[in-house]
Protein backbone atom coordinates (compact mmCIF):
# COMPACT_ATOMS: atom_id res chain seq x y z
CA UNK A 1 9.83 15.02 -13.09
CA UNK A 2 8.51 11.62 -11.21
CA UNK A 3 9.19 11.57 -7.38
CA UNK A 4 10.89 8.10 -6.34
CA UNK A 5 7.67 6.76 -4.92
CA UNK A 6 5.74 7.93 -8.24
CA UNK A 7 8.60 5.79 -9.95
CA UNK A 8 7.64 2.77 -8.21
CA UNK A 9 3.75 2.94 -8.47
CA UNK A 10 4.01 3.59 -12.73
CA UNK A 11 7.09 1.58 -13.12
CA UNK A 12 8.29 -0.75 -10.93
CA UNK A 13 5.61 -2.78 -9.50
CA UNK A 14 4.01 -3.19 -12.66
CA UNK A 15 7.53 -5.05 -13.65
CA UNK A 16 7.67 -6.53 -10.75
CA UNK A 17 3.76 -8.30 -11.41
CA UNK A 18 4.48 -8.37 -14.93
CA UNK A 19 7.47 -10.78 -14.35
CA UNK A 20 5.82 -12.28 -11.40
CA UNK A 21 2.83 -13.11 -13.20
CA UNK A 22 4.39 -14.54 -16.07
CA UNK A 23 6.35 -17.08 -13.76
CA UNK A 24 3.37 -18.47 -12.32
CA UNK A 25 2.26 -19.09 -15.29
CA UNK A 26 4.72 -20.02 -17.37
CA UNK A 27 6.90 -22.55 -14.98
CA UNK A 28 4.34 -22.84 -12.08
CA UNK A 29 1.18 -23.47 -13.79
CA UNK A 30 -1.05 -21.12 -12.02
CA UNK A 31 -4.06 -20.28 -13.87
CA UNK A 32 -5.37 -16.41 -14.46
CA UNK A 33 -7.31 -16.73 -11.48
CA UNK A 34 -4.91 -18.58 -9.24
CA UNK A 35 -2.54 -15.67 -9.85
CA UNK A 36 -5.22 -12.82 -9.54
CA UNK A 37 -5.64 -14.49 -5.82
CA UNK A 38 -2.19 -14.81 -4.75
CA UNK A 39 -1.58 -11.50 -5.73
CA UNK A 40 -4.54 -9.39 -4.98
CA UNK A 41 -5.28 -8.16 -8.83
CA UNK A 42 -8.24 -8.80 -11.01
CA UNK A 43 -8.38 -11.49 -13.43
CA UNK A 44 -8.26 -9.14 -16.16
CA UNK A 45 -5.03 -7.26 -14.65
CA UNK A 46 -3.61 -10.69 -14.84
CA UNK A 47 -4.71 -11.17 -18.98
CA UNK A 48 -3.34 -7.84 -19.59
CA UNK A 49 0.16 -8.98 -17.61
CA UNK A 50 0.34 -12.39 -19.56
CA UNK A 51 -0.51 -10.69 -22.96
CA UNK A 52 2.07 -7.85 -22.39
CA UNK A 53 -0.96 -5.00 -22.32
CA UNK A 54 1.15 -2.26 -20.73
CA UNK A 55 3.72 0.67 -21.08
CA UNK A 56 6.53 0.46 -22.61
CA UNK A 57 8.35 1.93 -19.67
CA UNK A 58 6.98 -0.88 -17.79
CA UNK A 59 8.20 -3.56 -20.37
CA UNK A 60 11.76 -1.44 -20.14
CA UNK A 61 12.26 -1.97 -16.53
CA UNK A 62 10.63 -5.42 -16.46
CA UNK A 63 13.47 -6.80 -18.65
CA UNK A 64 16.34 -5.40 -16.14
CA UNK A 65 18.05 -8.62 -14.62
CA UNK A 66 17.67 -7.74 -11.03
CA UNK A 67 14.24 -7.21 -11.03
CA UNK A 68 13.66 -10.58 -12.88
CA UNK A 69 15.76 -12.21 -10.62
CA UNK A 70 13.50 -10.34 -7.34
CA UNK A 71 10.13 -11.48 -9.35
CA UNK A 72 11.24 -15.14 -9.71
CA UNK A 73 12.05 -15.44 -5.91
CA UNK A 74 8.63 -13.79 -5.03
CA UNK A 75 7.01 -16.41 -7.39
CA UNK A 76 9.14 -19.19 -5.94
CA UNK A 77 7.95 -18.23 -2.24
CA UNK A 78 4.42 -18.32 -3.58
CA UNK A 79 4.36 -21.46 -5.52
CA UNK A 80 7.33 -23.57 -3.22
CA UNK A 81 7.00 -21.93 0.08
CA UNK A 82 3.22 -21.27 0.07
CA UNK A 83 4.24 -17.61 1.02
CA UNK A 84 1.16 -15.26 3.25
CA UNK A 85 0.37 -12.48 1.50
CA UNK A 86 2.05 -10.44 4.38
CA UNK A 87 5.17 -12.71 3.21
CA UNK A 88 4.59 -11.78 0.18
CA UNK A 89 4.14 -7.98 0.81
CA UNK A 90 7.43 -7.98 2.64
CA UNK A 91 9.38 -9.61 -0.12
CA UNK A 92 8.21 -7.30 -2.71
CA UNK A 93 8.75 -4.20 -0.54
CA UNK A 94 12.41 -5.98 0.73
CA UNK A 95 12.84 -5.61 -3.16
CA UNK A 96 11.99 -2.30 -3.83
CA UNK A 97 14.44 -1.33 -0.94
CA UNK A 98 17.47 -3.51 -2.61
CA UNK A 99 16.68 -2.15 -5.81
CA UNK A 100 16.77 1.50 -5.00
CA UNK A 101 19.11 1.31 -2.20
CA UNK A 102 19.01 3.72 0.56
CA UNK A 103 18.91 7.24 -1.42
CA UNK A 104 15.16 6.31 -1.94
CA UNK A 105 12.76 6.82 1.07
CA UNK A 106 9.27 6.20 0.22
């Protein structure tokens, strides 16, 4: 059995870069290495995101609505709001917390 916070690590931030990744790319225009800089991965992390390298637990929870909906407002507040990374921290914790509600405590 995975704790919550185990959960999160394998599955959910993955999805959460995955989809944020793929924005920048796709309707921002960031390039593999603008993307690696804004959020704190390796280039290659980024190739693997963009080409879909990774779990299929990962691709499972990257296709739920909500946390599509979470990734696209991180990637708006990095590409339109010129987000900090602490901004950018906060938002994808903030959506971690809205996601799992209050039964989760990590």
């Amino acid at each position: 059995m995975l704790m919550p916070c185990e959960i999160v690590i394998k599955e959910f931030l993955p999805a959460m870069r995955a989809n944020i990744t793929k924005t920048l790319s796709e309707k921002y225009k960031y390039n593999q290495s603008e993307i690696a800089i804004k959020l704190g991965l390796t280039q290659a992390a980024v190739s693997k995101y963009l080409a879909g390298d990774y779990s299929s637990e990962v691709k499972v929870v990257e296709k739920i609505k909500d946390i599509k909906g979470m990734a696209d407002n991180v990637a708006r507040q990095i590409a339109e709001v010129k987000a900090s990374k602490l901004q950018i921290v906060n938002s994808v914790c903030k959506s971690c917390q809205s996601f799992f509600g209050d039964k989760w405590h990590c």
